[in-house]
PDB file of N, CA and C in Angstrom:
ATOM      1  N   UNK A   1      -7.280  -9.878  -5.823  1.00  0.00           N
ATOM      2  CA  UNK A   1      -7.211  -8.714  -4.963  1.00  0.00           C
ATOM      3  C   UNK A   1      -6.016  -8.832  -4.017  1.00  0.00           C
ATOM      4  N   UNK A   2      -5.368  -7.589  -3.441  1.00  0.00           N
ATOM      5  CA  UNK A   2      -4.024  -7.270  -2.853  1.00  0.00           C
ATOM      6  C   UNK A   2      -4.732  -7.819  -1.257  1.00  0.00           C
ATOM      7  N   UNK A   3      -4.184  -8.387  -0.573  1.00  0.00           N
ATOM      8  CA  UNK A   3      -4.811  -8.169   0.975  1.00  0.00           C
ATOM      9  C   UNK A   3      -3.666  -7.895   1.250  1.00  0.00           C
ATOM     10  N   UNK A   4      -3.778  -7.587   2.491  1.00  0.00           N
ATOM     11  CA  UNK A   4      -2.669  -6.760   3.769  1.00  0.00           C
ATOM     12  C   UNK A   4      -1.481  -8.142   3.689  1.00  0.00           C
ATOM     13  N   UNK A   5      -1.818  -9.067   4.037  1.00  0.00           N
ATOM     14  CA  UNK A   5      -0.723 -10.136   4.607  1.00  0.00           C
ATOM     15  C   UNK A   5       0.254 -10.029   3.172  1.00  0.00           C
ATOM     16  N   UNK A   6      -0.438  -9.774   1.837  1.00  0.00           N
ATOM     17  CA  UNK A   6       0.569  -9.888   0.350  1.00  0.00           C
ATOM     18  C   UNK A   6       1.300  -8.949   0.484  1.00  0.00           C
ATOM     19  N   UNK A   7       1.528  -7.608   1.340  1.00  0.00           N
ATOM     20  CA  UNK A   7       2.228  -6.734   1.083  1.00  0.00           C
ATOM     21  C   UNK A   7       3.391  -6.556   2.374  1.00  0.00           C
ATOM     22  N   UNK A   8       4.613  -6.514   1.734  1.00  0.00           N
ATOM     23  CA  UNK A   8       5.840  -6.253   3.157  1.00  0.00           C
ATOM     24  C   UNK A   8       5.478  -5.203   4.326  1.00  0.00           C
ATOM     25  N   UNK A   9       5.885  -5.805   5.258  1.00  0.00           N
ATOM     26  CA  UNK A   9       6.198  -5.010   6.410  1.00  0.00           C
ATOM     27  C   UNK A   9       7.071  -4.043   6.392  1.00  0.00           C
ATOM     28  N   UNK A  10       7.732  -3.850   5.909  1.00  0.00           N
ATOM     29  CA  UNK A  10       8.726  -2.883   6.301  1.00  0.00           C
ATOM     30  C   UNK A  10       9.126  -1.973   5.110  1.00  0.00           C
ATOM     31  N   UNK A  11       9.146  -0.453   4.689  1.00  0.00           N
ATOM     32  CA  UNK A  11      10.419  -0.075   3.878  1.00  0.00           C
ATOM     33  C   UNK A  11      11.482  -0.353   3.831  1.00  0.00           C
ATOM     34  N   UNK A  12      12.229  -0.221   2.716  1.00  0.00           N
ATOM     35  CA  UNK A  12      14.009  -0.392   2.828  1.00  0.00           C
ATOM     36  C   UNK A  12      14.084   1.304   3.761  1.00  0.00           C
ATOM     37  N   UNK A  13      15.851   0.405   4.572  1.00  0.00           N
ATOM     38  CA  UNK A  13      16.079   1.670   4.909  1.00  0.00           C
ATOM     39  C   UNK A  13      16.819   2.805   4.266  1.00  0.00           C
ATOM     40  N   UNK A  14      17.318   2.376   2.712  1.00  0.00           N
ATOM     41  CA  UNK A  14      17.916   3.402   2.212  1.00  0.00           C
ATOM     42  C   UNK A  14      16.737   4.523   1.570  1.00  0.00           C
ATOM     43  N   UNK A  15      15.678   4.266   2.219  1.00  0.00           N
ATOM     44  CA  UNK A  15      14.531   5.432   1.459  1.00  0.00           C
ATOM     45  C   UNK A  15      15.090   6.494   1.767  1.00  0.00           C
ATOM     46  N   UNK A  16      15.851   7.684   0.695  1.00  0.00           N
ATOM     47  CA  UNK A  16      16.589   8.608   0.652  1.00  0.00           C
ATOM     48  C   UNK A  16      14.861   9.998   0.834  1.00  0.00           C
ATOM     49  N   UNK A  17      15.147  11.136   0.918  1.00  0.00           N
ATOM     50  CA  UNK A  17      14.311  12.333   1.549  1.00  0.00           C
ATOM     51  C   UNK A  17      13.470  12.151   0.216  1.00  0.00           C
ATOM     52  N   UNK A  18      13.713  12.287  -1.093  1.00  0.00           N
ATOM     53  CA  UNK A  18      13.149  12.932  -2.289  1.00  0.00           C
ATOM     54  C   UNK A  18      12.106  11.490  -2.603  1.00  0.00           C
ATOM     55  N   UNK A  19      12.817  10.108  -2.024  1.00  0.00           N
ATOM     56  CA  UNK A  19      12.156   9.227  -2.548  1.00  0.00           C
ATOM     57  C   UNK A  19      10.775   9.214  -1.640  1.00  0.00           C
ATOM     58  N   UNK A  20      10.601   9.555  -0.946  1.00  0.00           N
ATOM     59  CA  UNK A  20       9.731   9.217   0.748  1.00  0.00           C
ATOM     60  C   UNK A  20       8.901  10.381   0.213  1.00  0.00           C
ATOM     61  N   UNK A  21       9.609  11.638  -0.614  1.00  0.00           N
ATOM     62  CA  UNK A  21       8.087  12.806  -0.959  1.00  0.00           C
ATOM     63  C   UNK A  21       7.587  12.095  -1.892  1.00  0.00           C
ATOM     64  N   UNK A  22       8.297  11.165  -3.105  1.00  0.00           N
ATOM     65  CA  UNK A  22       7.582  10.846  -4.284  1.00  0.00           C
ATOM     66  C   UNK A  22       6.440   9.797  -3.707  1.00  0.00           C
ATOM     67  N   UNK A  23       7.146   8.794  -2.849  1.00  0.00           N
ATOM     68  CA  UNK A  23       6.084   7.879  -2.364  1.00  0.00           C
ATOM     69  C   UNK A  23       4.924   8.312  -1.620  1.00  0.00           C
ATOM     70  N   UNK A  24       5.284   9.317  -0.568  1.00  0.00           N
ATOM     71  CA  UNK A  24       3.791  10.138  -0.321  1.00  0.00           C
ATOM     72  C   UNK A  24       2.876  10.781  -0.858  1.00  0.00           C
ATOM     73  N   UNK A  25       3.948  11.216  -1.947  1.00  0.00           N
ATOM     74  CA  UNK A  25       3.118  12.036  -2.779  1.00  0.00           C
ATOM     75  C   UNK A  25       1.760  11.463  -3.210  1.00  0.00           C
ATOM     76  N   UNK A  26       2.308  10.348  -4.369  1.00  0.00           N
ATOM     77  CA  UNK A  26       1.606   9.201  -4.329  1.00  0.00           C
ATOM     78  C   UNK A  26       0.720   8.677  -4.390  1.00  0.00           C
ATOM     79  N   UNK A  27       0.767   8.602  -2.448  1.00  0.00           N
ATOM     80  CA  UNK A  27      -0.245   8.178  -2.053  1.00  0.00           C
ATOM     81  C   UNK A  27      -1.289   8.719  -1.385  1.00  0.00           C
ATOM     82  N   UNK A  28      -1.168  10.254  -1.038  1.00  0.00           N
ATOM     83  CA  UNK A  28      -2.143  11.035  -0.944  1.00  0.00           C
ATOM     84  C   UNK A  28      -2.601  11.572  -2.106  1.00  0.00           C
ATOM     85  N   UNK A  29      -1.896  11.350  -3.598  1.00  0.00           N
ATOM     86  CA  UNK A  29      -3.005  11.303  -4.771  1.00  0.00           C
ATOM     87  C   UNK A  29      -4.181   9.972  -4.989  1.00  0.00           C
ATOM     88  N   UNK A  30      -3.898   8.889  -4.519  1.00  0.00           N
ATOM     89  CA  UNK A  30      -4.424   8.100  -4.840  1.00  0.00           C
ATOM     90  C   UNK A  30      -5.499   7.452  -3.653  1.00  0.00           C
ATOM     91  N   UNK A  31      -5.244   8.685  -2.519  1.00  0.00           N
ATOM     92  CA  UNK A  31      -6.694   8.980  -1.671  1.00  0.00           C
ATOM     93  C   UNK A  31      -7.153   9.843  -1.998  1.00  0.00           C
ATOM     94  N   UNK A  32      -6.480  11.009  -2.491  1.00  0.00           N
ATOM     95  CA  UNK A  32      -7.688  12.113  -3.220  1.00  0.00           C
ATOM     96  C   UNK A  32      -8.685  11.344  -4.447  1.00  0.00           C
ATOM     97  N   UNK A  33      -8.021  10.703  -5.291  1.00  0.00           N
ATOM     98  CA  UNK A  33      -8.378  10.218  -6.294  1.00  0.00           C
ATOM     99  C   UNK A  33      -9.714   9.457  -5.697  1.00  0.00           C
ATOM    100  N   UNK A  34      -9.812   8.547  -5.344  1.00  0.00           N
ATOM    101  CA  UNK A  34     -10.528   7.665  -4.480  1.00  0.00           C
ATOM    102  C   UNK A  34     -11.792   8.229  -3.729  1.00  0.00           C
ATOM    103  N   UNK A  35     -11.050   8.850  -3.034  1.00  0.00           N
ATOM    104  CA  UNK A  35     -12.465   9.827  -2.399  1.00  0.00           C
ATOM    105  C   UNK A  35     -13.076  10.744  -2.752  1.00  0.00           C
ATOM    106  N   UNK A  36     -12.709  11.000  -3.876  1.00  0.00           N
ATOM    107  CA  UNK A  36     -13.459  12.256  -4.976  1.00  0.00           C
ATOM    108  C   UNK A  36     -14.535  11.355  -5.398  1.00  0.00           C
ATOM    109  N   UNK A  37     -14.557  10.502  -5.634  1.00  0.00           N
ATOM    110  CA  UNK A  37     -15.574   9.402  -6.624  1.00  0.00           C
ATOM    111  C   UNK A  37     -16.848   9.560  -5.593  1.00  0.00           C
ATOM    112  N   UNK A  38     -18.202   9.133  -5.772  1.00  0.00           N
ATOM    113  CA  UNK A  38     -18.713   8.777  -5.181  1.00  0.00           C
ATOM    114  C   UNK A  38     -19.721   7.508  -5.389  1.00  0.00           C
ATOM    115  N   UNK A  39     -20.165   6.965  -4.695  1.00  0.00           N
ATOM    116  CA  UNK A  39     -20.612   5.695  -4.837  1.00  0.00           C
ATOM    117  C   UNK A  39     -21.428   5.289  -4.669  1.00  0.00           C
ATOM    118  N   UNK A  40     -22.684   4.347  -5.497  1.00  0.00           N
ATOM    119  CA  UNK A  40     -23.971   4.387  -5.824  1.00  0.00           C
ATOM    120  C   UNK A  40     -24.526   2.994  -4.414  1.00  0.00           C
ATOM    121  N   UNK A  41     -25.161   3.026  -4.139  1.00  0.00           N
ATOM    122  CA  UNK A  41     -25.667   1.368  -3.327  1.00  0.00           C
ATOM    123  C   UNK A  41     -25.476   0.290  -4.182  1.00  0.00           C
ATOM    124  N   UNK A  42     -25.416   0.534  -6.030  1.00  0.00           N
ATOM    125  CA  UNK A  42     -25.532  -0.480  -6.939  1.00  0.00           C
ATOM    126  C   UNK A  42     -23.954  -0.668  -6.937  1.00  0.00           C
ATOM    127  N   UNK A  43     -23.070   0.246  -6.646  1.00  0.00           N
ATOM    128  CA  UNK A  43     -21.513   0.204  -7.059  1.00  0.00           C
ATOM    129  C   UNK A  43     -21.239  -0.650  -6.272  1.00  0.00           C
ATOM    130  N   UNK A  44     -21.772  -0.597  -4.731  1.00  0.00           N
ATOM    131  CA  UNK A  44     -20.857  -1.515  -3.690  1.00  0.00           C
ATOM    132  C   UNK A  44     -20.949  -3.231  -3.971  1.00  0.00           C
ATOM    133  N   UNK A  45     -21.844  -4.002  -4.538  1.00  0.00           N
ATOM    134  CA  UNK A  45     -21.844  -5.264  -5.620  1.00  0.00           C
ATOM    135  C   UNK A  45     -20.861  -5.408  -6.513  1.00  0.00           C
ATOM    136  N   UNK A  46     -20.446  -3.996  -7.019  1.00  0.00           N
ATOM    137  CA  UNK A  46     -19.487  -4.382  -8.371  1.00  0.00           C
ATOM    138  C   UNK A  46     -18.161  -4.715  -8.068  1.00  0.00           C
ATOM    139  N   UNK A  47     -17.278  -5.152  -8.586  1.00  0.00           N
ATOM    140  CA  UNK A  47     -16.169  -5.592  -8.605  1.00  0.00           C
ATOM    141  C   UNK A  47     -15.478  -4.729  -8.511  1.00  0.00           C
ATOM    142  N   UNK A  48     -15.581  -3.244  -9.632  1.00  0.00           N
ATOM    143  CA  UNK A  48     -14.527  -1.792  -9.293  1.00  0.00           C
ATOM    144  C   UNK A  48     -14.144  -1.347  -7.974  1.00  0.00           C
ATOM    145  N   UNK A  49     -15.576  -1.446  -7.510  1.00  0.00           N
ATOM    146  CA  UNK A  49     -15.790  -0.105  -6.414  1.00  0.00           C
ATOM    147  C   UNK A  49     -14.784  -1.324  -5.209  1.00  0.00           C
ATOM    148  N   UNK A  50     -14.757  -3.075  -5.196  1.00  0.00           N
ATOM    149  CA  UNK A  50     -14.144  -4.013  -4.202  1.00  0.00           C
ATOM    150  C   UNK A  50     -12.734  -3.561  -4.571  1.00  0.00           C
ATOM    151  N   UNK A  51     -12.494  -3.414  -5.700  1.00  0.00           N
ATOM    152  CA  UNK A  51     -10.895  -3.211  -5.873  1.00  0.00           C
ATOM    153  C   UNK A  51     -10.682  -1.348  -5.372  1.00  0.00           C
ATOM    154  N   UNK A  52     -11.053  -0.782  -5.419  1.00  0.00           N
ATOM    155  CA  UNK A  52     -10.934   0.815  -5.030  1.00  0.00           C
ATOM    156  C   UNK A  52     -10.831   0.455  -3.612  1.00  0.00           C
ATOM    157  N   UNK A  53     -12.343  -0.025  -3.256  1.00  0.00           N
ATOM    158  CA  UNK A  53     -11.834  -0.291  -1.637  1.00  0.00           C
ATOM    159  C   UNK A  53     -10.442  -0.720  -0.843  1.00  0.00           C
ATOM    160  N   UNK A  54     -10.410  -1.867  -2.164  1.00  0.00           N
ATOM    161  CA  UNK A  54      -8.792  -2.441  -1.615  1.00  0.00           C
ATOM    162  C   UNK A  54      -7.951  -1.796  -1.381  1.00  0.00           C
ATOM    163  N   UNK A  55      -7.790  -1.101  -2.238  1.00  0.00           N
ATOM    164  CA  UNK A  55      -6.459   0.045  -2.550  1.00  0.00           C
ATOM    165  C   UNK A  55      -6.361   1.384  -1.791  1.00  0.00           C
ATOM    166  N   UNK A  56      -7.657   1.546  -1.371  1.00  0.00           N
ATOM    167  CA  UNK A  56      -7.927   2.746   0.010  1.00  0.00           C
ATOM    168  C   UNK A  56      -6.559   1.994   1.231  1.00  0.00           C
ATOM    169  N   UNK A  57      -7.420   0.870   1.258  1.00  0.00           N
ATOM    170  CA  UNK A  57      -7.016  -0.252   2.553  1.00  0.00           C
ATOM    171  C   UNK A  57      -5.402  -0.119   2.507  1.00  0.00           C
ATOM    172  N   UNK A  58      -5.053  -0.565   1.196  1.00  0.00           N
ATOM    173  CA  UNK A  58      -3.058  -0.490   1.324  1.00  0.00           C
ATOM    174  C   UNK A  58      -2.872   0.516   1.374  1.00  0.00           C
ATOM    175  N   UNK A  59      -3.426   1.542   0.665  1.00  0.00           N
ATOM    176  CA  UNK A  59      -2.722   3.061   0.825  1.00  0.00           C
ATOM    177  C   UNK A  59      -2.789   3.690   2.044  1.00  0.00           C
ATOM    178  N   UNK A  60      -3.738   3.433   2.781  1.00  0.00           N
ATOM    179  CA  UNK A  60      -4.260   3.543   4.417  1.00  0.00           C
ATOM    180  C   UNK A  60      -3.102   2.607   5.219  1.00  0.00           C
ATOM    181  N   UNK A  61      -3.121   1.714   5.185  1.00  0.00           N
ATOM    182  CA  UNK A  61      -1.724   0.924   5.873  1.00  0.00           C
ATOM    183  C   UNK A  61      -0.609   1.177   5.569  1.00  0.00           C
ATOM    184  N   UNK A  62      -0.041   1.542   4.498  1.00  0.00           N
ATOM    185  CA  UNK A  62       1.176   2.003   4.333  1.00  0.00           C
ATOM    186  C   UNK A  62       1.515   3.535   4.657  1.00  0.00           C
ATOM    187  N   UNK A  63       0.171   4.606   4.433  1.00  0.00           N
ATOM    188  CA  UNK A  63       0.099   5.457   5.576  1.00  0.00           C
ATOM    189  C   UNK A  63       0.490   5.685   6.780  1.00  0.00           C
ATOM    190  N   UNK A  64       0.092   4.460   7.290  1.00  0.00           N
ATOM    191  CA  UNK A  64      -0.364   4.797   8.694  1.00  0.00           C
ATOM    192  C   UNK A  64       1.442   4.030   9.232  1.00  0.00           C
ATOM    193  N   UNK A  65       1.877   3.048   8.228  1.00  0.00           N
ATOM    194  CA  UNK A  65       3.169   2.689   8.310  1.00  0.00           C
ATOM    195  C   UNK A  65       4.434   3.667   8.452  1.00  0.00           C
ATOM    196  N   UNK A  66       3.736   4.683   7.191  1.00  0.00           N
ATOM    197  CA  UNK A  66       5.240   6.192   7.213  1.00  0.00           C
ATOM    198  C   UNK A  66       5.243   6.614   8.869  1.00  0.00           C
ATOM    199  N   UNK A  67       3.951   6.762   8.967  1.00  0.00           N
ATOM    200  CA  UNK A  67       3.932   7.830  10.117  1.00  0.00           C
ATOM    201  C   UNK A  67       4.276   6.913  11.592  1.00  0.00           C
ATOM    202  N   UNK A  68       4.542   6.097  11.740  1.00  0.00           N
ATOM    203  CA  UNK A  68       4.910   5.089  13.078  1.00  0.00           C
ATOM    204  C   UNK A  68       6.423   4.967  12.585  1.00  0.00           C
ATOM    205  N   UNK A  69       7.014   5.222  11.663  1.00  0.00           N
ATOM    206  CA  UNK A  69       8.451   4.921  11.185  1.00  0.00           C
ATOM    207  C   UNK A  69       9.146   7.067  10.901  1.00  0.00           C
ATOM    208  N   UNK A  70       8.157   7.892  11.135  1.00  0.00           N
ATOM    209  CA  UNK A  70       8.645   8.612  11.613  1.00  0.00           C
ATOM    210  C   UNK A  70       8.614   9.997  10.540  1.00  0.00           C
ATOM    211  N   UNK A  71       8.480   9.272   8.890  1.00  0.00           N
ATOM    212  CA  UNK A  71       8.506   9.759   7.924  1.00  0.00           C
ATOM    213  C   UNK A  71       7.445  10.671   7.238  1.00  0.00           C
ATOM    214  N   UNK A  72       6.234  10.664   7.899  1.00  0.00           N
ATOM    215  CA  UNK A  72       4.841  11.426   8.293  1.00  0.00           C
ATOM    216  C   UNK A  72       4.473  11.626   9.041  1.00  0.00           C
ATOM    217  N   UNK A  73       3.538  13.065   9.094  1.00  0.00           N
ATOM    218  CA  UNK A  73       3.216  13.246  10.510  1.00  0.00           C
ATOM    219  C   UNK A  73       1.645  14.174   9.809  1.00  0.00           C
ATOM    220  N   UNK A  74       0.536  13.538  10.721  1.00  0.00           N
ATOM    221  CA  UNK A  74      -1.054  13.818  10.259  1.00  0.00           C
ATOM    222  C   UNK A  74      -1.517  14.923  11.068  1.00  0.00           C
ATOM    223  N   UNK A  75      -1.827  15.939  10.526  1.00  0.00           N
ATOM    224  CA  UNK A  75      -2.345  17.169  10.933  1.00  0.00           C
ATOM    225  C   UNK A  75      -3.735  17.048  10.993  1.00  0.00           C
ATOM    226  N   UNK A  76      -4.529  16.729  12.029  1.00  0.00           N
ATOM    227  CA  UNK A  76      -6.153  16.869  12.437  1.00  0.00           C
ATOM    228  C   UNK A  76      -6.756  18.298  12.454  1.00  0.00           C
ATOM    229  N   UNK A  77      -7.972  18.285  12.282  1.00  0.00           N
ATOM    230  CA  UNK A  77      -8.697  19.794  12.205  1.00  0.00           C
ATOM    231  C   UNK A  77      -8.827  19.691  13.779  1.00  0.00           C
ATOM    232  N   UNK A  78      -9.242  20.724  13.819  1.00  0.00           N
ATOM    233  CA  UNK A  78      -9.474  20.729  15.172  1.00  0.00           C
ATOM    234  C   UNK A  78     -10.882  20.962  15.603  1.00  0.00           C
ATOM    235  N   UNK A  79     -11.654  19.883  15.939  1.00  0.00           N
ATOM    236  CA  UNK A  79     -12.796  20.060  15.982  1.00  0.00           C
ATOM    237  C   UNK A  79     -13.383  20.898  16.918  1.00  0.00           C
ATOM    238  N   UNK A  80     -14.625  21.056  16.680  1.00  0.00           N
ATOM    239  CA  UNK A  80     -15.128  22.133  17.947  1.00  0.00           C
ATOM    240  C   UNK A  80     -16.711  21.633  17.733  1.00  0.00           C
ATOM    241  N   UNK A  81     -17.616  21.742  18.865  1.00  0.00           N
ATOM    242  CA  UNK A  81     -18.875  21.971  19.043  1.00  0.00           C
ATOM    243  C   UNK A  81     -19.123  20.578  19.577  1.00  0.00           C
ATOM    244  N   UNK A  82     -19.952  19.461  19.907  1.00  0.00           N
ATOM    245  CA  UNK A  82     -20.320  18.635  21.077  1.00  0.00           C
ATOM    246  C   UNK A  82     -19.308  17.534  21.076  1.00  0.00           C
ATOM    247  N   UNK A  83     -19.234  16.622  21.825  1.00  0.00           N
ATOM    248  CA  UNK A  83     -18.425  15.825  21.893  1.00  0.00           C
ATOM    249  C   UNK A  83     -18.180  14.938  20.564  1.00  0.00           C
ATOM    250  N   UNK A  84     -19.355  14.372  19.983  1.00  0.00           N
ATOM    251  CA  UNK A  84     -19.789  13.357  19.203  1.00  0.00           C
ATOM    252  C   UNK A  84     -18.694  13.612  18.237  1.00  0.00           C
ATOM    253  N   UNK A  85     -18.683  15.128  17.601  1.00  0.00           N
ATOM    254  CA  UNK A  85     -17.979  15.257  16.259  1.00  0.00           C
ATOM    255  C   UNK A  85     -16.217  15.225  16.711  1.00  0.00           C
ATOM    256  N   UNK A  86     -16.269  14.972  18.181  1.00  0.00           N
ATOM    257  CA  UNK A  86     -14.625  14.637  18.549  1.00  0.00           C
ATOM    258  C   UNK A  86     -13.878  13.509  17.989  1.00  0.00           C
ATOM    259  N   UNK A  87     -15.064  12.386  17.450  1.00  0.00           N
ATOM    260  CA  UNK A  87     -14.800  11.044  17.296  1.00  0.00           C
ATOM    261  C   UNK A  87     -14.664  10.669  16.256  1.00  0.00           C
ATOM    262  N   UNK A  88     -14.521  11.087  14.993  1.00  0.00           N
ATOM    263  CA  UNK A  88     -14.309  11.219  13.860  1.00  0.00           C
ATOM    264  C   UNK A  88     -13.280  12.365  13.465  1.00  0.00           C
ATOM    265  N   UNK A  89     -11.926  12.544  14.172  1.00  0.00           N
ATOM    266  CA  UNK A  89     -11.147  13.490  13.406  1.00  0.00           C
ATOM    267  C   UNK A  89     -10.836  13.236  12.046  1.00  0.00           C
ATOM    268  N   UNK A  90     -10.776  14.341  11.182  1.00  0.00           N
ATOM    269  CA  UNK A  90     -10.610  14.517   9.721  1.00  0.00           C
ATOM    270  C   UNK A  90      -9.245  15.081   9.911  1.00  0.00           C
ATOM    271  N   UNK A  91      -8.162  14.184   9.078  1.00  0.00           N
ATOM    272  CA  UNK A  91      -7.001  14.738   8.176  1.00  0.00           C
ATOM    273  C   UNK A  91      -7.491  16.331   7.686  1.00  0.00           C
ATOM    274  N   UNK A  92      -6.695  16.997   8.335  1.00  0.00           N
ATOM    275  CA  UNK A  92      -6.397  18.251   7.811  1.00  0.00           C
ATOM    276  C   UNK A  92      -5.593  18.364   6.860  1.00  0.00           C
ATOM    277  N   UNK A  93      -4.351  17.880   6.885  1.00  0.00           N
ATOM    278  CA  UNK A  93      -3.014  17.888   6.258  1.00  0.00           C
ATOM    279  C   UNK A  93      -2.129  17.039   6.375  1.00  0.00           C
ATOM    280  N   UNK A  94      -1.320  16.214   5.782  1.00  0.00           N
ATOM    281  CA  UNK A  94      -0.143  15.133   5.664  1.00  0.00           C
ATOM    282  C   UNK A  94       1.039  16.406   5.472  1.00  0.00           C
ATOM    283  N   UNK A  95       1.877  16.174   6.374  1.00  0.00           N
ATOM    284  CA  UNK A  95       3.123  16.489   6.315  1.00  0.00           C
ATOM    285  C   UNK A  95       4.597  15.754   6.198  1.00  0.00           C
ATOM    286  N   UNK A  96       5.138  15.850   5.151  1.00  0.00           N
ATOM    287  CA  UNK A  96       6.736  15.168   4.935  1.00  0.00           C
ATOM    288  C   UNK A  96       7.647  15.703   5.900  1.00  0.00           C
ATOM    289  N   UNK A  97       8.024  14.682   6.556  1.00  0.00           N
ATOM    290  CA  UNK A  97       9.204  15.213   7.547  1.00  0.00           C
ATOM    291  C   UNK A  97      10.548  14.986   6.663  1.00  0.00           C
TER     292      UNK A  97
END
């Protein structure tokens, strides 16, 4: 399995505009992909569902990497009604800058 410390810190900086949509692209297919599935109490034992998890995890860090380097920017819904559901904002939309 991939953990966080196996994977670089940093992009190159020649990531040109078209390459940065393909790589996002990507990787908001491969959270749609992921979170479309759903998952049994028997799945979380299996070995698949540890490696899916994994791969949430890098695609989530390297996420969260575009967007501190400037190259994404996360559009939240905008919640409404008691506080509680303030605390869980949901991705509305990923945007390519």
């Amino acid at each position: 399995m991939t953990t966080f410390r196996d994977l670089p810190t940093f992009l190159p900086e020649d990531l040109q505009k078209v390459e940065r949509r393909i790589v996002v692209a990507r990787m908001i297919q491969a959270i749609q992909h992921l979170d479309s599935e759903v998952f049994s109490a028997h799945d979380l034992i299996n070995t698949p569902f540890l490696k899916k998890l994994t791969k949430v995890m890098v695609v989530a860090r390297y996420l969260s990497l575009l967007c501190k380097m400037g190259y994404v920017e996360l559009l939240f819904k905008e919640s409404r009604g008691p506080s509680f559901y303030r605390r869980n904002p949901k991705i509305f939309n990923i945007q390519i800058k």
